[in-house]
C-alpha atoms as a PDB file:
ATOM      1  CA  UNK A   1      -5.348 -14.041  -4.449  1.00  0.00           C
ATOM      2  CA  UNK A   2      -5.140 -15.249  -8.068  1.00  0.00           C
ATOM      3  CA  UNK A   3      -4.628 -19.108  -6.853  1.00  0.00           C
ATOM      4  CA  UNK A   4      -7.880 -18.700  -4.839  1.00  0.00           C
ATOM      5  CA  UNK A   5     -10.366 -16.267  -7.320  1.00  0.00           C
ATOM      6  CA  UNK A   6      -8.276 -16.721 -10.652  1.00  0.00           C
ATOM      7  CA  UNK A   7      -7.344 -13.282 -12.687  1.00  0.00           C
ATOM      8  CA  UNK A   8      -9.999 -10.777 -13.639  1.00  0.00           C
ATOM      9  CA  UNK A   9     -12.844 -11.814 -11.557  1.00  0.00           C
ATOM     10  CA  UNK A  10     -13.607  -8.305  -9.934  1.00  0.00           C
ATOM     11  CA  UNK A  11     -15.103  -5.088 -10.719  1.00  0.00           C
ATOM     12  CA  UNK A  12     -13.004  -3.456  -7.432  1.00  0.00           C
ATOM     13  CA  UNK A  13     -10.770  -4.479  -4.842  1.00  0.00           C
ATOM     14  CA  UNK A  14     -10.530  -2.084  -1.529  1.00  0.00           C
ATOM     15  CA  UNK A  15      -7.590  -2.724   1.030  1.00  0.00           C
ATOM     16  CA  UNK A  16      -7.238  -0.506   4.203  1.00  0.00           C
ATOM     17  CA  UNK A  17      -4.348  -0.421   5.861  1.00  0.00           C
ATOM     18  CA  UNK A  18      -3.308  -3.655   5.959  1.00  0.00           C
ATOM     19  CA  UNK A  19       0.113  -3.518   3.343  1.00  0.00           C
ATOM     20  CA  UNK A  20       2.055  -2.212   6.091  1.00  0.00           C
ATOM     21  CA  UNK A  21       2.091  -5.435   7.851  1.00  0.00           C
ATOM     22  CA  UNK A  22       3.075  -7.123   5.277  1.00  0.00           C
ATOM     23  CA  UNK A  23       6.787  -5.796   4.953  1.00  0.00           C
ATOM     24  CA  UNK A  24       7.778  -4.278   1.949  1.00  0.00           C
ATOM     25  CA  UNK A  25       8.487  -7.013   0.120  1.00  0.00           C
ATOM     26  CA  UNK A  26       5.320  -8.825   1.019  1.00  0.00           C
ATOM     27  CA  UNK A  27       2.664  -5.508   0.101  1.00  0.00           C
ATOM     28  CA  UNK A  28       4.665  -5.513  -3.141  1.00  0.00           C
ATOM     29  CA  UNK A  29       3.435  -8.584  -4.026  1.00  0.00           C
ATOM     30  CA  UNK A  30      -0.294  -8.210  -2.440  1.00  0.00           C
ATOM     31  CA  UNK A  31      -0.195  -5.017  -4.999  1.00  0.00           C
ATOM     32  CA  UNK A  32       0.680  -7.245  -7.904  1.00  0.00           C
ATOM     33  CA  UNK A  33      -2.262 -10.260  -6.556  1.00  0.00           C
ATOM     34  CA  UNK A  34      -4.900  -6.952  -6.261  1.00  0.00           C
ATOM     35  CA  UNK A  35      -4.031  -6.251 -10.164  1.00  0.00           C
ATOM     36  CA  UNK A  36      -4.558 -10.308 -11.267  1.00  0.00           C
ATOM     37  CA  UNK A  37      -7.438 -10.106  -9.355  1.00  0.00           C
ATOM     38  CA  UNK A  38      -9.262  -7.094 -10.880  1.00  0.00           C
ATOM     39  CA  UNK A  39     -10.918  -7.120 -14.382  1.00  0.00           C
ATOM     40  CA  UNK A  40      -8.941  -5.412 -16.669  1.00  0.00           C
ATOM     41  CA  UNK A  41     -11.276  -2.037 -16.322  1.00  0.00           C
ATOM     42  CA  UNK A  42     -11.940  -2.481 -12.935  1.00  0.00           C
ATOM     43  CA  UNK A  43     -10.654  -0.050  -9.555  1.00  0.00           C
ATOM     44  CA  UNK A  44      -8.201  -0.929  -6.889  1.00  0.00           C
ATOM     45  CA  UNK A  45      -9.026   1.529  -3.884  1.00  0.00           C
ATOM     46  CA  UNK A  46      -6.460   1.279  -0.941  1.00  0.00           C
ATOM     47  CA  UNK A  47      -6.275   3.609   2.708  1.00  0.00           C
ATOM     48  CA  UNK A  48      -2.810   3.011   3.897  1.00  0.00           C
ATOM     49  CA  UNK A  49      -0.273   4.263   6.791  1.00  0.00           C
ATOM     50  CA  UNK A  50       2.834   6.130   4.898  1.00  0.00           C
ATOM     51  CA  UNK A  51       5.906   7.960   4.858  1.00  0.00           C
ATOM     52  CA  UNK A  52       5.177  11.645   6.076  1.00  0.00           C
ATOM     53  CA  UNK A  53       5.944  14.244   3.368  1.00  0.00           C
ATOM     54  CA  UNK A  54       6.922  16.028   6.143  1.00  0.00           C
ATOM     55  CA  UNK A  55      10.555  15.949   5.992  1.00  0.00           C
ATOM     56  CA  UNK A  56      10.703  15.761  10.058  1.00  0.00           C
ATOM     57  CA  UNK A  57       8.103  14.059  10.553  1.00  0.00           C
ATOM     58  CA  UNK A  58       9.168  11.754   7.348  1.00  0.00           C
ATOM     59  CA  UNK A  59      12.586  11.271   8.867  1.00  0.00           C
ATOM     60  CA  UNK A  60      11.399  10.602  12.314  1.00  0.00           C
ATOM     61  CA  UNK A  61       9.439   7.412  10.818  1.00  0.00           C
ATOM     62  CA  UNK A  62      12.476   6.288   9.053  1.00  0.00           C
ATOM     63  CA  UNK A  63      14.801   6.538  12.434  1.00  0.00           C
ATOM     64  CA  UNK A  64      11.690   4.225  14.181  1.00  0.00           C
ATOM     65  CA  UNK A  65       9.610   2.357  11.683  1.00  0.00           C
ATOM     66  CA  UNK A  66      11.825  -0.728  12.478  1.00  0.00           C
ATOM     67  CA  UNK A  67      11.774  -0.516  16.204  1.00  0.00           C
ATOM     68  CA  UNK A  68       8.258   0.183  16.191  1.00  0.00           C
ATOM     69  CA  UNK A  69       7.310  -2.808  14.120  1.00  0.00           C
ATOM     70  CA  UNK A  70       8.908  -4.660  16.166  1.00  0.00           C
ATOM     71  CA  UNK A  71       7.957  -3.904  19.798  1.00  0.00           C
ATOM     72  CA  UNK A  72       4.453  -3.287  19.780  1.00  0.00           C
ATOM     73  CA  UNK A  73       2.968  -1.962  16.176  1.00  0.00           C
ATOM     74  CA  UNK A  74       2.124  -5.490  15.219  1.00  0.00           C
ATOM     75  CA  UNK A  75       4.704  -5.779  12.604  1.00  0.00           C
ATOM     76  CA  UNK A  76       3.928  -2.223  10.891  1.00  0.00           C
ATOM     77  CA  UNK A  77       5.735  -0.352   8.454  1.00  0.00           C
ATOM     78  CA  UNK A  78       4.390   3.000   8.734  1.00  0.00           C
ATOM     79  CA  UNK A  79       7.147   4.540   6.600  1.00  0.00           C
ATOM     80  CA  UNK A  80       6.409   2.695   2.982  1.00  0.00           C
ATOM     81  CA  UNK A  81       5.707   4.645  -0.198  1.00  0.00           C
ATOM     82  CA  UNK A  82       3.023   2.548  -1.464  1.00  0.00           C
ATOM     83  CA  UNK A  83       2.767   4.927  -4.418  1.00  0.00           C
ATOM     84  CA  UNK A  84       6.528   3.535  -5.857  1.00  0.00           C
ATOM     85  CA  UNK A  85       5.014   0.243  -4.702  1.00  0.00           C
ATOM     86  CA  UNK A  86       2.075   0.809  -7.559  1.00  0.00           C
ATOM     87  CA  UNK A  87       4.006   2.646  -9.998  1.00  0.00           C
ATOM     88  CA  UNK A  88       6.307  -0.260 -10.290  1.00  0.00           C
ATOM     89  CA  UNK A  89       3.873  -3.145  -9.986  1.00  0.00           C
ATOM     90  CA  UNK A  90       2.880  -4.902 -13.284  1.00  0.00           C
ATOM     91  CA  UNK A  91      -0.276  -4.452 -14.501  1.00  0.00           C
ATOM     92  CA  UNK A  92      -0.922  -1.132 -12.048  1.00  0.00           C
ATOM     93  CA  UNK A  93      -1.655   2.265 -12.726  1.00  0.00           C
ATOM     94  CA  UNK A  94      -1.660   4.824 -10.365  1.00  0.00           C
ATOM     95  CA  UNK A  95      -4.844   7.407 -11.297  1.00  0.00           C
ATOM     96  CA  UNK A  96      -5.611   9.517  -8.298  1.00  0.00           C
ATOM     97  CA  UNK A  97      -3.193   9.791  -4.873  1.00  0.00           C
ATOM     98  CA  UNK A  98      -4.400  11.870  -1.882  1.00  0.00           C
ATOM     99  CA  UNK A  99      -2.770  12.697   1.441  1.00  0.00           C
ATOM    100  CA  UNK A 100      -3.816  13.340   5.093  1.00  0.00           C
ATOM    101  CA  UNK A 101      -2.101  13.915   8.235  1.00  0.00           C
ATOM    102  CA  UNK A 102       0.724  15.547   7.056  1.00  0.00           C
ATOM    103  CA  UNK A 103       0.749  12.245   4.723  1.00  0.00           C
ATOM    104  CA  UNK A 104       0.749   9.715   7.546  1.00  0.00           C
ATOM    105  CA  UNK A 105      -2.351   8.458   5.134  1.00  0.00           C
ATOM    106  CA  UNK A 106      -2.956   8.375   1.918  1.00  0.00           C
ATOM    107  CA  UNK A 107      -5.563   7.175  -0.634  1.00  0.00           C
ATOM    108  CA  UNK A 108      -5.072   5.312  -3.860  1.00  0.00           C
ATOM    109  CA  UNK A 109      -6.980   5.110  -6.592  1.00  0.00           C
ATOM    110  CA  UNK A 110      -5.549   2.311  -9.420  1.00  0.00           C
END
Protein backbone atom coordinates (compact mmCIF):
# COMPACT_ATOMS: atom_id res chain seq x y z
CA UNK A 1 0.00 0.00 0.00
CA UNK A 2 2.73 2.55 0.82
CA UNK A 3 4.68 1.73 -2.66
CA UNK A 4 1.38 2.52 -4.47
CA UNK A 5 -0.29 5.77 -2.25
CA UNK A 6 3.00 6.72 -0.27
CA UNK A 7 2.62 7.15 3.79
CA UNK A 8 0.00 9.42 5.29
CA UNK A 9 -2.23 10.04 2.44
CA UNK A 10 -5.61 9.05 4.20
CA UNK A 11 -8.02 10.32 6.61
CA UNK A 12 -9.40 6.36 7.13
CA UNK A 13 -8.77 3.07 5.89
CA UNK A 14 -11.76 0.30 6.33
CA UNK A 15 -10.90 -3.49 5.66
CA UNK A 16 -13.64 -6.22 6.07
CA UNK A 17 -12.77 -9.42 6.40
CA UNK A 18 -10.28 -9.88 4.13
CA UNK A 19 -6.88 -10.42 6.73
CA UNK A 20 -7.88 -13.86 7.18
CA UNK A 21 -6.88 -14.80 3.77
CA UNK A 22 -3.94 -13.49 3.99
CA UNK A 23 -2.26 -15.99 6.56
CA UNK A 24 -0.97 -14.70 9.56
CA UNK A 25 2.03 -13.62 8.49
CA UNK A 26 0.67 -11.86 5.46
CA UNK A 27 -2.44 -9.70 7.59
CA UNK A 28 0.49 -8.80 9.85
CA UNK A 29 2.00 -6.99 7.36
CA UNK A 30 -1.36 -5.55 5.56
CA UNK A 31 -1.84 -4.14 9.37
CA UNK A 32 1.53 -2.46 9.28
CA UNK A 33 0.78 -1.05 5.15
CA UNK A 34 -2.95 0.24 6.71
CA UNK A 35 -0.78 2.33 9.44
CA UNK A 36 1.85 3.90 6.51
CA UNK A 37 -1.05 4.53 4.72
CA UNK A 38 -3.15 6.57 7.20
CA UNK A 39 -2.33 10.21 8.24
CA UNK A 40 -0.92 10.28 11.41
CA UNK A 41 -4.53 11.31 13.11
CA UNK A 42 -6.44 9.42 10.90
CA UNK A 43 -8.84 5.87 11.72
CA UNK A 44 -8.20 2.36 10.64
CA UNK A 45 -11.72 0.55 10.89
CA UNK A 46 -11.53 -3.30 10.22
CA UNK A 47 -14.69 -6.26 10.43
CA UNK A 48 -12.82 -9.46 10.64
CA UNK A 49 -13.49 -13.41 11.19
CA UNK A 50 -11.69 -14.42 14.72
CA UNK A 51 -10.84 -16.73 17.32
CA UNK A 52 -14.10 -17.47 19.43
CA UNK A 53 -13.74 -16.35 23.08
CA UNK A 54 -15.63 -19.18 23.55
CA UNK A 55 -13.26 -21.60 24.88
CA UNK A 56 -15.18 -24.57 22.85
CA UNK A 57 -16.04 -22.93 20.31
CA UNK A 58 -12.36 -21.16 20.36
CA UNK A 59 -10.75 -24.57 20.50
CA UNK A 60 -12.89 -26.12 17.90
CA UNK A 61 -11.45 -23.36 15.33
CA UNK A 62 -7.99 -24.11 16.37
CA UNK A 63 -8.46 -28.16 15.81
CA UNK A 64 -9.94 -26.99 12.00
CA UNK A 65 -8.82 -23.57 10.93
CA UNK A 66 -6.05 -25.36 8.88
CA UNK A 67 -8.15 -27.99 7.27
CA UNK A 68 -10.73 -25.60 6.56
CA UNK A 69 -8.48 -23.16 4.80
CA UNK A 70 -7.47 -25.53 2.92
CA UNK A 71 -10.39 -27.52 1.46
CA UNK A 72 -12.91 -25.13 0.69
CA UNK A 73 -12.73 -21.68 2.93
CA UNK A 74 -10.68 -20.04 0.24
CA UNK A 75 -7.55 -19.96 2.19
CA UNK A 76 -9.22 -18.57 5.57
CA UNK A 77 -7.94 -18.30 8.88
CA UNK A 78 -10.89 -17.91 10.95
CA UNK A 79 -8.97 -18.48 14.20
CA UNK A 80 -6.46 -15.20 14.17
CA UNK A 81 -6.38 -12.66 16.98
CA UNK A 82 -6.14 -9.67 14.93
CA UNK A 83 -6.16 -7.65 18.14
CA UNK A 84 -2.26 -9.11 19.08
CA UNK A 85 -1.87 -8.53 15.34
CA UNK A 86 -2.52 -4.51 16.08
CA UNK A 87 -1.14 -4.32 19.41
CA UNK A 88 2.14 -5.42 18.05
CA UNK A 89 2.18 -3.63 14.71
CA UNK A 90 4.32 -0.42 14.51
CA UNK A 91 2.74 2.60 14.30
CA UNK A 92 -0.89 0.96 15.56
CA UNK A 93 -2.99 1.60 18.34
CA UNK A 94 -5.73 -0.33 19.28
CA UNK A 95 -8.73 2.28 20.63
CA UNK A 96 -12.01 0.47 20.63
CA UNK A 97 -12.46 -3.67 20.10
CA UNK A 98 -15.99 -5.17 19.91
CA UNK A 99 -17.21 -8.75 19.59
CA UNK A 100 -20.14 -10.67 17.99
CA UNK A 101 -21.06 -14.16 17.59
CA UNK A 102 -19.65 -15.46 20.48
CA UNK A 103 -16.48 -13.48 18.95
CA UNK A 104 -16.46 -15.22 15.58
CA UNK A 105 -16.38 -11.22 14.59
CA UNK A 106 -15.03 -8.51 15.83
CA UNK A 107 -14.60 -4.75 15.13
CA UNK A 108 -11.52 -2.62 15.34
CA UNK A 109 -11.15 0.67 15.78
CA UNK A 110 -7.15 1.97 15.40
Amino acid sequence: LISIFGENKFDSVVDTFSLCVMGNEGAKKCIEEMAGVVKPNGKILLVENTRSSNPLLGSYQDLTASSAADLGGKGCVYNQNVGEMINKSKGMRLEKEESFAAGLFRSFVC
